[in-house]
C-alpha atoms as a PDB file:
ATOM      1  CA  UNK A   1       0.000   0.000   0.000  1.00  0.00           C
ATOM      2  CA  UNK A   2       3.002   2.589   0.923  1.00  0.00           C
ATOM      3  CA  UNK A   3       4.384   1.413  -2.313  1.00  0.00           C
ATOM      4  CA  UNK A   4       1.047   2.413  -4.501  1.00  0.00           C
ATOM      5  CA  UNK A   5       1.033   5.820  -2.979  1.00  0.00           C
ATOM      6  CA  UNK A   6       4.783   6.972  -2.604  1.00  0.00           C
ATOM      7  CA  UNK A   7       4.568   6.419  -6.944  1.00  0.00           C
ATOM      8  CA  UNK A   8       1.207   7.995  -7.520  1.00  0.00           C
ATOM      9  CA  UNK A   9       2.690  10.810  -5.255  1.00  0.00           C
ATOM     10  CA  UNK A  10       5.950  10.937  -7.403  1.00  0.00           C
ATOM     11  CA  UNK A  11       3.863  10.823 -10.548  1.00  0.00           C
ATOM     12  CA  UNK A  12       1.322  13.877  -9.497  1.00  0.00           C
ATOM     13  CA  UNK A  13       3.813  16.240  -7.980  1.00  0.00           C
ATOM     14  CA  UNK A  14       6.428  15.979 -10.576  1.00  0.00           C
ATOM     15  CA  UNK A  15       3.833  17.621 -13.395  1.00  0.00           C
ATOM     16  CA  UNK A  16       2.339  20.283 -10.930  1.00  0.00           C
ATOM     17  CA  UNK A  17       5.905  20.802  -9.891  1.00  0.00           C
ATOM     18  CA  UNK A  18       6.871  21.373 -14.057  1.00  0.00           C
ATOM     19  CA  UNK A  19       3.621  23.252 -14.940  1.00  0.00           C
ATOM     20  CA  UNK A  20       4.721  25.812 -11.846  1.00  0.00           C
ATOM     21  CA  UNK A  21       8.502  25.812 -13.246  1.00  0.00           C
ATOM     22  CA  UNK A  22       7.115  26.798 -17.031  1.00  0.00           C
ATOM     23  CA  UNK A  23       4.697  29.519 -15.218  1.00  0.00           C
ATOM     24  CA  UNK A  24       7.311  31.449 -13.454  1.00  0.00           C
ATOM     25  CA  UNK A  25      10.086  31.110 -16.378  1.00  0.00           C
ATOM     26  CA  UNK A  26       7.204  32.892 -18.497  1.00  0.00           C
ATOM     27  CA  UNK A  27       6.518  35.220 -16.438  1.00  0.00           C
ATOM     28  CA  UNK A  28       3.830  34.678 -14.711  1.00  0.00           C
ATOM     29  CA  UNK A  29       3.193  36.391 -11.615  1.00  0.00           C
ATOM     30  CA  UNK A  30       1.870  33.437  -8.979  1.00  0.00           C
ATOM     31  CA  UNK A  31       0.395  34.671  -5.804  1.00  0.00           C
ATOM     32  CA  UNK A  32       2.857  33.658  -2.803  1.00  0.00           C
ATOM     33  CA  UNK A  33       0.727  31.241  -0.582  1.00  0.00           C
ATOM     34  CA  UNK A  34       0.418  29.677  -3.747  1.00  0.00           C
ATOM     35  CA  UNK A  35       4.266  29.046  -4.424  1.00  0.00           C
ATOM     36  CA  UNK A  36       4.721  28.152  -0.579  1.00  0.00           C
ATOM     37  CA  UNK A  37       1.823  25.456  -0.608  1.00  0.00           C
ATOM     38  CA  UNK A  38       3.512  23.867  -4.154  1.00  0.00           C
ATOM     39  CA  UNK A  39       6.907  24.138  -2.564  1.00  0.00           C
ATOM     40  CA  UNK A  40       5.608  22.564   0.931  1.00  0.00           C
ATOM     41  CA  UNK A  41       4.416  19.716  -1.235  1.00  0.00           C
ATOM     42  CA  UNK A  42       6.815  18.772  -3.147  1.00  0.00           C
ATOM     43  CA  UNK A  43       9.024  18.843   0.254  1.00  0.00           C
ATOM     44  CA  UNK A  44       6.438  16.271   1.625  1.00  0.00           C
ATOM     45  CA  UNK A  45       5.845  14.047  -1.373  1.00  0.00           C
ATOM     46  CA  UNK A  46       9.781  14.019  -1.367  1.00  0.00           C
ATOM     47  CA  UNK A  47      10.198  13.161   2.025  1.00  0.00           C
ATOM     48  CA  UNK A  48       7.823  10.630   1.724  1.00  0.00           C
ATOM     49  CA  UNK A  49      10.052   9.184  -0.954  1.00  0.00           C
ATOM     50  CA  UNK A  50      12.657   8.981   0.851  1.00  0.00           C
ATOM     51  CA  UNK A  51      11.157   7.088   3.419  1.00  0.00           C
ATOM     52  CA  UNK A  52       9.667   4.420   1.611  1.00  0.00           C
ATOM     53  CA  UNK A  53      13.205   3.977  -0.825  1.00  0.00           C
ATOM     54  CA  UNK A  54      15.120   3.556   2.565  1.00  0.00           C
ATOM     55  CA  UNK A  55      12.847   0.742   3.760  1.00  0.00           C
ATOM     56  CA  UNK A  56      13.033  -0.883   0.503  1.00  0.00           C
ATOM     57  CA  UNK A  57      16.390  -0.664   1.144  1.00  0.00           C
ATOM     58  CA  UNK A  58      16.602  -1.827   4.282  1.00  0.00           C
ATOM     59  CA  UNK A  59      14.292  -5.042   3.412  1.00  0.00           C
ATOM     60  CA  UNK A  60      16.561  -5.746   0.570  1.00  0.00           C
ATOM     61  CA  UNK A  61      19.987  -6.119   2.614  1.00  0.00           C
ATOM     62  CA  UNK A  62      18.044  -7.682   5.235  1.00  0.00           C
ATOM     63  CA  UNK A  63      17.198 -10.534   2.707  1.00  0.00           C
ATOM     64  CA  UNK A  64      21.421 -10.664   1.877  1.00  0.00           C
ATOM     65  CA  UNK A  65      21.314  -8.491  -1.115  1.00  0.00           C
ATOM     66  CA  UNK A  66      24.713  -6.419  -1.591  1.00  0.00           C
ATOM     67  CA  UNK A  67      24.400  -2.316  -1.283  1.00  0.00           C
ATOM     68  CA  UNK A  68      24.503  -1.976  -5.513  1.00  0.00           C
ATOM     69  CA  UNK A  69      21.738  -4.938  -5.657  1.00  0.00           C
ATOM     70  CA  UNK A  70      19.329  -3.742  -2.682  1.00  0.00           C
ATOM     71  CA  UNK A  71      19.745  -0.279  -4.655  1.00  0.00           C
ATOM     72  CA  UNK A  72      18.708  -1.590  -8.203  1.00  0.00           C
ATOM     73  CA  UNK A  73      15.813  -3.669  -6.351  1.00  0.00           C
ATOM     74  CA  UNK A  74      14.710   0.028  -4.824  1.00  0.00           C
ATOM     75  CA  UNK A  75      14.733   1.414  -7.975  1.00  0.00           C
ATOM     76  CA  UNK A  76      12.623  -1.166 -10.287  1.00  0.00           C
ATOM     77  CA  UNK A  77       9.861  -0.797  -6.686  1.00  0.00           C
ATOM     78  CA  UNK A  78      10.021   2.790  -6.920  1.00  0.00           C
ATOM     79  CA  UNK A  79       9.833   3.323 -10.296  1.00  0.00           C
ATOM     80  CA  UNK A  80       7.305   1.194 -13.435  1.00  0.00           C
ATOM     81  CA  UNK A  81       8.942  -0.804 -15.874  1.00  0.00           C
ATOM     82  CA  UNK A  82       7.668   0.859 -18.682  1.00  0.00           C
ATOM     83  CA  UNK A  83       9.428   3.919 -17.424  1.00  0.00           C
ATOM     84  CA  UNK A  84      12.486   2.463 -16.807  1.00  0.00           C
ATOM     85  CA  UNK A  85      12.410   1.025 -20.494  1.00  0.00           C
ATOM     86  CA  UNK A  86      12.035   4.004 -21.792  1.00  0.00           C
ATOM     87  CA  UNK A  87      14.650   5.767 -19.973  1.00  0.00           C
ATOM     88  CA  UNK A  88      17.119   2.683 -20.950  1.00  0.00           C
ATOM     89  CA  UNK A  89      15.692   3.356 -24.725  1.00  0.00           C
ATOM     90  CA  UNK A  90      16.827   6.914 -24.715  1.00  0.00           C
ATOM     91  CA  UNK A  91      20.087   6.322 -23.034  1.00  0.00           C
ATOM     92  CA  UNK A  92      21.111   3.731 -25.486  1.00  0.00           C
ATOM     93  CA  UNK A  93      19.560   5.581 -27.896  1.00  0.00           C
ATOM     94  CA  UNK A  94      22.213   8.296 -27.189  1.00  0.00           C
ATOM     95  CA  UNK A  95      24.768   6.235 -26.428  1.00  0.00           C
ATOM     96  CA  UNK A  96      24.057   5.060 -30.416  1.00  0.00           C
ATOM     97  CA  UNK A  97      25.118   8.834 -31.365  1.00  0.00           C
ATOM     98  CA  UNK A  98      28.392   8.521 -30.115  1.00  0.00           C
ATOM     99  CA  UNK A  99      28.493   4.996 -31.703  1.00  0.00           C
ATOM    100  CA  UNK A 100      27.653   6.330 -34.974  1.00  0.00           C
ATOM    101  CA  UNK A 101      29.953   9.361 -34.878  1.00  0.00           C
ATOM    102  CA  UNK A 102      33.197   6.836 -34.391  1.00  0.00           C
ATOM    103  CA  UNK A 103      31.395   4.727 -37.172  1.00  0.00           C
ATOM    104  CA  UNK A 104      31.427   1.628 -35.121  1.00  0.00           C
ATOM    105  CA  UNK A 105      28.669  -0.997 -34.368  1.00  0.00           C
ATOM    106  CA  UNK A 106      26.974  -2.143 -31.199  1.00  0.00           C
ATOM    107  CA  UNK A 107      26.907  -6.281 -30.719  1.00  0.00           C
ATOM    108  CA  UNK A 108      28.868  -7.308 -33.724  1.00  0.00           C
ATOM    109  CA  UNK A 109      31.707  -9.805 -32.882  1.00  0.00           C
ATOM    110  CA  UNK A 110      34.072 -10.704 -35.298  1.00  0.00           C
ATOM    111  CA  UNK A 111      33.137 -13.083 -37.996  1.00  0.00           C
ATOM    112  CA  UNK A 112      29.473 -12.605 -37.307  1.00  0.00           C
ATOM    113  CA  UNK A 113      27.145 -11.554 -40.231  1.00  0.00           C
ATOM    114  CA  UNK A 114      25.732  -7.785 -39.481  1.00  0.00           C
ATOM    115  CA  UNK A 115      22.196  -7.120 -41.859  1.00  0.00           C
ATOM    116  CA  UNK A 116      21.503  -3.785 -41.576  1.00  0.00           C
ATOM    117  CA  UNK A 117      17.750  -2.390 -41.992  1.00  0.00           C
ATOM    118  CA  UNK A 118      17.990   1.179 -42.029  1.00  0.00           C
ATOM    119  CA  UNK A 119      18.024   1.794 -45.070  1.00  0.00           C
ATOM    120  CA  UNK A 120      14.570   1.775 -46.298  1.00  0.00           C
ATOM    121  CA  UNK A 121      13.831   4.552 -43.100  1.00  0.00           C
ATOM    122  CA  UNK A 122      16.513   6.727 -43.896  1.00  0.00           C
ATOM    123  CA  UNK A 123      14.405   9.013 -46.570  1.00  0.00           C
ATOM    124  CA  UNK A 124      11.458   9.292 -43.768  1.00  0.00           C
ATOM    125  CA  UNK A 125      13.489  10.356 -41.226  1.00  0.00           C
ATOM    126  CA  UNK A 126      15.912  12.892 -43.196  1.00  0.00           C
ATOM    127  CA  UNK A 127      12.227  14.494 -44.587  1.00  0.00           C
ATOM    128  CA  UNK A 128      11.176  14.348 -41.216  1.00  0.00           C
ATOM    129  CA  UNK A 129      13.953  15.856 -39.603  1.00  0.00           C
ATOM    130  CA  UNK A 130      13.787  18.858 -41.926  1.00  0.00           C
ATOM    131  CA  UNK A 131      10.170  19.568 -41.419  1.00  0.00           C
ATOM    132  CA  UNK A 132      11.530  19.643 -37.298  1.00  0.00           C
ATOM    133  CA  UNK A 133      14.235  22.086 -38.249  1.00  0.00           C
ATOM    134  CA  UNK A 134      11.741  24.292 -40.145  1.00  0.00           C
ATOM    135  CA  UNK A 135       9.070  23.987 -37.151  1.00  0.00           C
ATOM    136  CA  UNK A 136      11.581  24.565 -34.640  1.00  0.00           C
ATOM    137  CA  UNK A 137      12.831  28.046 -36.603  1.00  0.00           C
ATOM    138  CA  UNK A 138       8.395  28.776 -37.565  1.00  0.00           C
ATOM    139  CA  UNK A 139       7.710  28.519 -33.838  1.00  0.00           C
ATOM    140  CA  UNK A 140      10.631  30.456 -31.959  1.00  0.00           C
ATOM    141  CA  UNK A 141       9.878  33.170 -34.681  1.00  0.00           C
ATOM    142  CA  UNK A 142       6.221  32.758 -34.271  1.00  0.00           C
ATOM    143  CA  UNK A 143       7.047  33.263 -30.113  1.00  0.00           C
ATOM    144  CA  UNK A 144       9.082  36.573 -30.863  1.00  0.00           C
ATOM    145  CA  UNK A 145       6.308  37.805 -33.310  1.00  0.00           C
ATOM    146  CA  UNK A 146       3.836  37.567 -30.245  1.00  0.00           C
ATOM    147  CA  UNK A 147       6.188  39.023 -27.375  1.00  0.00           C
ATOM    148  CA  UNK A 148       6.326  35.468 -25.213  1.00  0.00           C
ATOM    149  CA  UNK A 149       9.206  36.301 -22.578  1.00  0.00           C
ATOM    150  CA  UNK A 150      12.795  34.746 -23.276  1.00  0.00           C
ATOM    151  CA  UNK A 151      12.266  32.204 -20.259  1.00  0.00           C
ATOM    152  CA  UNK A 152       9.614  30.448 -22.251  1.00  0.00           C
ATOM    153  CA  UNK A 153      11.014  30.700 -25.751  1.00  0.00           C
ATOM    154  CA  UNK A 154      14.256  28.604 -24.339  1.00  0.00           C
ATOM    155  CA  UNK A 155      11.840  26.304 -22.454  1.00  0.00           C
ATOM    156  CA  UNK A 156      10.000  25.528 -25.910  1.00  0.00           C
ATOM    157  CA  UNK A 157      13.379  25.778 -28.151  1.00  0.00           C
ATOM    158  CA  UNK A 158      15.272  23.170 -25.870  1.00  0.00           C
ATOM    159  CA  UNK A 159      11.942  20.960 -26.259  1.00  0.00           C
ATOM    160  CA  UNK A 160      12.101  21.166 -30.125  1.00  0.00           C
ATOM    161  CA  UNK A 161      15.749  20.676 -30.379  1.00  0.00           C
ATOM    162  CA  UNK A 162      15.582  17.616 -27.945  1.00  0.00           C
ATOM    163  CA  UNK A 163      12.979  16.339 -30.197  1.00  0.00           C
ATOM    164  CA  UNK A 164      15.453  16.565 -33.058  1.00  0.00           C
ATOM    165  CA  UNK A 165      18.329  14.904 -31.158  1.00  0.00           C
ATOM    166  CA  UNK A 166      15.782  12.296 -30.584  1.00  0.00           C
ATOM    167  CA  UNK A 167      15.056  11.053 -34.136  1.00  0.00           C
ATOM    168  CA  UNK A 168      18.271  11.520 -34.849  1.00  0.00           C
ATOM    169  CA  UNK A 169      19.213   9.247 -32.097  1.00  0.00           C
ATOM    170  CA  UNK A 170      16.635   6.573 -33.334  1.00  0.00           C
ATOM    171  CA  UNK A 171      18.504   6.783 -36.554  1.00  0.00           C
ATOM    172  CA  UNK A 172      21.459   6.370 -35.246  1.00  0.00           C
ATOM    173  CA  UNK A 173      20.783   3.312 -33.293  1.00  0.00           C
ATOM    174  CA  UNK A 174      18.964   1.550 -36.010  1.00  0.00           C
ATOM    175  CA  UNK A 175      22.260   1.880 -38.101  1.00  0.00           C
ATOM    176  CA  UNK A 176      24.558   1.181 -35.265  1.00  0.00           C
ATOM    177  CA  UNK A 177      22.405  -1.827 -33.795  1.00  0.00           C
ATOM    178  CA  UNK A 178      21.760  -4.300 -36.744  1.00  0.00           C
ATOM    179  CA  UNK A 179      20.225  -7.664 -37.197  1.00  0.00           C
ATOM    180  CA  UNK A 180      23.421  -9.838 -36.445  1.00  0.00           C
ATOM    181  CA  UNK A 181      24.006 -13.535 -37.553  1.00  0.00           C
ATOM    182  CA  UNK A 182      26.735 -15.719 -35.829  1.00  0.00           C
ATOM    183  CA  UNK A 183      27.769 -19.344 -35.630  1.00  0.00           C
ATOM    184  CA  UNK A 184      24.980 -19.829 -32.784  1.00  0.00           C
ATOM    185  CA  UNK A 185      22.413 -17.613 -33.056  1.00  0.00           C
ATOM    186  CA  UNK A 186      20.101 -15.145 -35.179  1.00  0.00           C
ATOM    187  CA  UNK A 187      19.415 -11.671 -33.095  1.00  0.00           C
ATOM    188  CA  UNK A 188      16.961  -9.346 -34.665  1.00  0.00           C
ATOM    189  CA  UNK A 189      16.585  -5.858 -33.609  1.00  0.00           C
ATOM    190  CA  UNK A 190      14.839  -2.501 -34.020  1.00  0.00           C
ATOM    191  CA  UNK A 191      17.696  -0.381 -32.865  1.00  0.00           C
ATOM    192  CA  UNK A 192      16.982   0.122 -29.232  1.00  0.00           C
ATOM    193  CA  UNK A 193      14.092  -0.641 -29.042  1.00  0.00           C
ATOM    194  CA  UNK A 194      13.855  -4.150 -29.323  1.00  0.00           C
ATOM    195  CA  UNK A 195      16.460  -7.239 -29.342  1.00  0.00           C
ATOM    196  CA  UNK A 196      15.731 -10.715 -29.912  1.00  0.00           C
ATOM    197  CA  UNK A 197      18.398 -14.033 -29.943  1.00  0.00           C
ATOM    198  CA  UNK A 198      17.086 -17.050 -31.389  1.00  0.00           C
ATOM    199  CA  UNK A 199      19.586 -19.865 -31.240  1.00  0.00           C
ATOM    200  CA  UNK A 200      20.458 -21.932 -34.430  1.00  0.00           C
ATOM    201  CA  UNK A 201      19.017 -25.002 -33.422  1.00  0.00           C
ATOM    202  CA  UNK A 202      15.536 -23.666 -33.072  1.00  0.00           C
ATOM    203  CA  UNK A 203      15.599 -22.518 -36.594  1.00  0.00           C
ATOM    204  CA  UNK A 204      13.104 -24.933 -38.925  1.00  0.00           C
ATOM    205  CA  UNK A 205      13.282 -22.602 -41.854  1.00  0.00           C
ATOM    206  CA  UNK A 206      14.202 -19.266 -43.445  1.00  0.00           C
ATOM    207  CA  UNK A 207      12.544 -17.711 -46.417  1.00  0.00           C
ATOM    208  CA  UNK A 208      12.098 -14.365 -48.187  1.00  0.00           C
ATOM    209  CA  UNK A 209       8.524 -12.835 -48.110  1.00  0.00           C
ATOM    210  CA  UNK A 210       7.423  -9.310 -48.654  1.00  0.00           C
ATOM    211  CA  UNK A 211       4.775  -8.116 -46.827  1.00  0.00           C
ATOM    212  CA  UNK A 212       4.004  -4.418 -46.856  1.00  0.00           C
ATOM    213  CA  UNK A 213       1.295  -3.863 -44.496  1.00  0.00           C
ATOM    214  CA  UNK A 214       2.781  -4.491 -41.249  1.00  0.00           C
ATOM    215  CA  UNK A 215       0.763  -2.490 -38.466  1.00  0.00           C
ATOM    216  CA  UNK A 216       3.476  -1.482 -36.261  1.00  0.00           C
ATOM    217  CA  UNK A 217       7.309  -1.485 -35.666  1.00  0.00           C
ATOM    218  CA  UNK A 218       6.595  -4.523 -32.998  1.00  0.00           C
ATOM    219  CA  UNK A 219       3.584  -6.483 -33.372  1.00  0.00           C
ATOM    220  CA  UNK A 220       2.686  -9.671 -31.800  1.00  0.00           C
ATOM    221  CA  UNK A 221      -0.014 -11.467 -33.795  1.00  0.00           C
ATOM    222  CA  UNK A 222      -1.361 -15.066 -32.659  1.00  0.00           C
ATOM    223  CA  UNK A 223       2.453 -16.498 -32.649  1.00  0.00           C
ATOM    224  CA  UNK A 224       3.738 -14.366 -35.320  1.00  0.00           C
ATOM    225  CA  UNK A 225       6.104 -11.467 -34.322  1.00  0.00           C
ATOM    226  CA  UNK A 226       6.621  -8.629 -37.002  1.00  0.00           C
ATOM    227  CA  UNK A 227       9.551  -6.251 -36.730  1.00  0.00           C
ATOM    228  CA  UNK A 228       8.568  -3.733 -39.515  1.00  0.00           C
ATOM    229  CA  UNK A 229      10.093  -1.111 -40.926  1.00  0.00           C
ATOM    230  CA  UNK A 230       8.407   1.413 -42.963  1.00  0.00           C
ATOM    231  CA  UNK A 231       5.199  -1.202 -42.496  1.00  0.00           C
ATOM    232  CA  UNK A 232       7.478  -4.001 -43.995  1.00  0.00           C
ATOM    233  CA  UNK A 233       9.087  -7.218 -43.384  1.00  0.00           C
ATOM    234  CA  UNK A 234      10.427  -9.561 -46.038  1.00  0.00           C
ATOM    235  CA  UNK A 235      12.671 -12.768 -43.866  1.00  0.00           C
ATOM    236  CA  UNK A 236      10.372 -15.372 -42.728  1.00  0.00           C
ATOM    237  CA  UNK A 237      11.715 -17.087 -39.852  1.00  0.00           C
ATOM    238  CA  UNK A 238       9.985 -20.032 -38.783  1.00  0.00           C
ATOM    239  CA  UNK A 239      11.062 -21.880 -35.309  1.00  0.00           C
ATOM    240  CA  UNK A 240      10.856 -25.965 -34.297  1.00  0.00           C
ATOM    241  CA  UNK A 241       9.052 -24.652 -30.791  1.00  0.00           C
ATOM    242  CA  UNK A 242       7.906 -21.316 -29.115  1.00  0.00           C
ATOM    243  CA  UNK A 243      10.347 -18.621 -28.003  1.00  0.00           C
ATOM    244  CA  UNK A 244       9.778 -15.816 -25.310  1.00  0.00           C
ATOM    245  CA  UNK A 245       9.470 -12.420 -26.570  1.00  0.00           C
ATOM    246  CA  UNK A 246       9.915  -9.459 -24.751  1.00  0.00           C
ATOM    247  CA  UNK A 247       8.085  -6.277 -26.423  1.00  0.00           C
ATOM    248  CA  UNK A 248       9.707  -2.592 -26.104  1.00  0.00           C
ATOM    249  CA  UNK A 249       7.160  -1.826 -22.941  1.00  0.00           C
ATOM    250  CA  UNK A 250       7.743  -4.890 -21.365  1.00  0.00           C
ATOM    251  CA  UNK A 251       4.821  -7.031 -22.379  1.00  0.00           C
ATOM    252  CA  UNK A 252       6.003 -11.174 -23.360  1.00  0.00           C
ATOM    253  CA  UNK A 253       4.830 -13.250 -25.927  1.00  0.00           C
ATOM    254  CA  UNK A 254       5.847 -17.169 -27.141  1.00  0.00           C
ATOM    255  CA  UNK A 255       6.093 -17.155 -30.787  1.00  0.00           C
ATOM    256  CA  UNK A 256       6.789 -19.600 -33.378  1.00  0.00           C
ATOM    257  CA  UNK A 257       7.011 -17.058 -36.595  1.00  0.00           C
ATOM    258  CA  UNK A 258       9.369 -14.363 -36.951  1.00  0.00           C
ATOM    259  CA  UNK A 259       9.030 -11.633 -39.932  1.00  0.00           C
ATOM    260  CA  UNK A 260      11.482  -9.005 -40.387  1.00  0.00           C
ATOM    261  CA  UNK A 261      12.678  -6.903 -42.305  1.00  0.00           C
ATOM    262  CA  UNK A 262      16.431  -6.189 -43.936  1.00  0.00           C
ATOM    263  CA  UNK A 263      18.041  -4.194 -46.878  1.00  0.00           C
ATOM    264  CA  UNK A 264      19.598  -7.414 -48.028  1.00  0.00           C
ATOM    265  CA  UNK A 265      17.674 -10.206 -47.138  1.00  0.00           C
ATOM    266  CA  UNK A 266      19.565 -12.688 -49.354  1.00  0.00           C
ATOM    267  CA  UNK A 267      21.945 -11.840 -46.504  1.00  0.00           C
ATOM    268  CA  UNK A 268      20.250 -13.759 -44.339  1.00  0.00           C
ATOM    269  CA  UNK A 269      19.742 -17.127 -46.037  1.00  0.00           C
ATOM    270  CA  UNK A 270      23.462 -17.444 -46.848  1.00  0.00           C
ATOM    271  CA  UNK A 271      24.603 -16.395 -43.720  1.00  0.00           C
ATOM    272  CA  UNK A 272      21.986 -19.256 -41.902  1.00  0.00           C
ATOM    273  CA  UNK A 273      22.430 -21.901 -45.111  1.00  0.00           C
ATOM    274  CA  UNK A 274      24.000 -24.497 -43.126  1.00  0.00           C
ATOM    275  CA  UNK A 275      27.500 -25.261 -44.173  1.00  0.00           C
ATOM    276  CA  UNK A 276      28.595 -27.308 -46.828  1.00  0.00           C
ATOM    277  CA  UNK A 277      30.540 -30.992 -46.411  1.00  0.00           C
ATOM    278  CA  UNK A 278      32.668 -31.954 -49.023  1.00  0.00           C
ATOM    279  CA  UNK A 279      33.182 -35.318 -48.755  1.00  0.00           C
ATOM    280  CA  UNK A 280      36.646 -36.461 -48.850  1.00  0.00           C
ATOM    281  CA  UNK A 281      37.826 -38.796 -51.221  1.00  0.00           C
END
């Protein structure tokens, strides 16, 4: 029950708390007993916090769990796993900017087969990064034109531009995060969004098929997964028994079908073809 309420407190106060922020950086003149009784909650909802993390704590070492694993245990209490996925999805996300910038790849060993599947995406998001850039430039402009203070203008200009850095992230990790083959296993991904490992051996059969009405980037369908891109798949991967899929918010699945897509997809049969024996004489 103390847990239910110390995250519907975190997740009420830390909206008021922004709304107040973007009030007073535009200029807004808020009475005073107003500011004190926002201020005196956010100290309470806070405190309140703190509480309830250190007895999470506290439960956790009692049970044996070291300091760095009764803090991690605090955390995924505290805080929803769809949250934290998204705030992993954005940090590797970023991290995938620096990746791409030193043109190297994320989770390619050596002698593994890397099928990139970027490529088709790469005209949407260079279109839609343009209209951004144009929206960005329309809206401070727009925000001058009208008089809006300087506090809000750099409150909405740091939004757009993180907006940009965003997509541009997402392109970056769909190039540096590729569908990988190796000598034991196929992993599909959707840059960082989504990462998959099936193992060789429950492989029944690869083929190419085009489909190009996929509903979403991750679908789960009966026991068909989809990862699309641009509403398209075109590898057919089907599997001896069910595998466990975990969906970007967390959500699982067993599946026996795989489609996805890649720029190459010949790619992928010859890198899974089973190797040749040449009998020796």
């Amino acid at each position: 029950m103390m847990l239910r309420i110390a995250r519907a407190a975190l997740f009420a106060v830390l909206p008021a708390e922004l709304l107040f922020a973007v009030l007073i950086v535009s200029g807004v003149r808020l009475p005073g007993p107003m500011l004190a009784g926002a201020e005196l909650a956010v100290v309470l909802v806070l405190g309140f916090e703190t509480v309830t993390a250190y007895r999470l704590f506290r439960a956790e070492r009692r049970s044996g769990a070291d300091r760095r694993a009764a803090l991690g245990a605090t955390v995924d209490h505290l805080v929803p796993v769809r949250v934290r996925r998204i705030m992993g999805f954005e940090l590797r996300s970023m991290a995938s900017l620096l990746l791409w910038v030193a043109r190297r790849r994320d989770g390619v060993p050596p002698g593994a087969t890397a099928v990139p599947y970027s490529g088709e995406q790469s005209s949407t998001l260079l279109v839609l990064l343009f209209l951004m850039v144009v929206e960005t430039v329309a809206v401070d402009l727009l925000l001058v034109g009208l008089g809006v203070s300087d506090g809000l203008r750099l409150l909405v200009l740091v939004a757009d531009v993180y907006g940009i850095v965003l997509v541009l992230a997402l392109g970056a990790a769909c190039v540096t995060r590729p569908h990988v083959v190796t000598s034991g296993e196929l992993r599909v991904r959707y840059g960082a969004y989504f990462d998959l490992r099936v193992p060789h051996d429950l492989i029944s059969s690869v083929r190419l098929s085009r489909t190009y009405n996929e509903s979403g980037m991750v679908t789960v369908t009966g026991e068909r997964l989809s990862v699309a891109v641009s509403s398209q798949t075109n590898v057919v991967v089907e599997l001896a028994e069910p595998i466990t899929v975990v969906r970007p918010l967390g959500r699982s699945a067993e599946v026996t079908v795989i489609r996805f897509f890649a720029d190459a997809p010949n790619a992928v049969l010859t890198a899974l073809r089973p190797p040749q024996r040449h009998n020796v004489p």
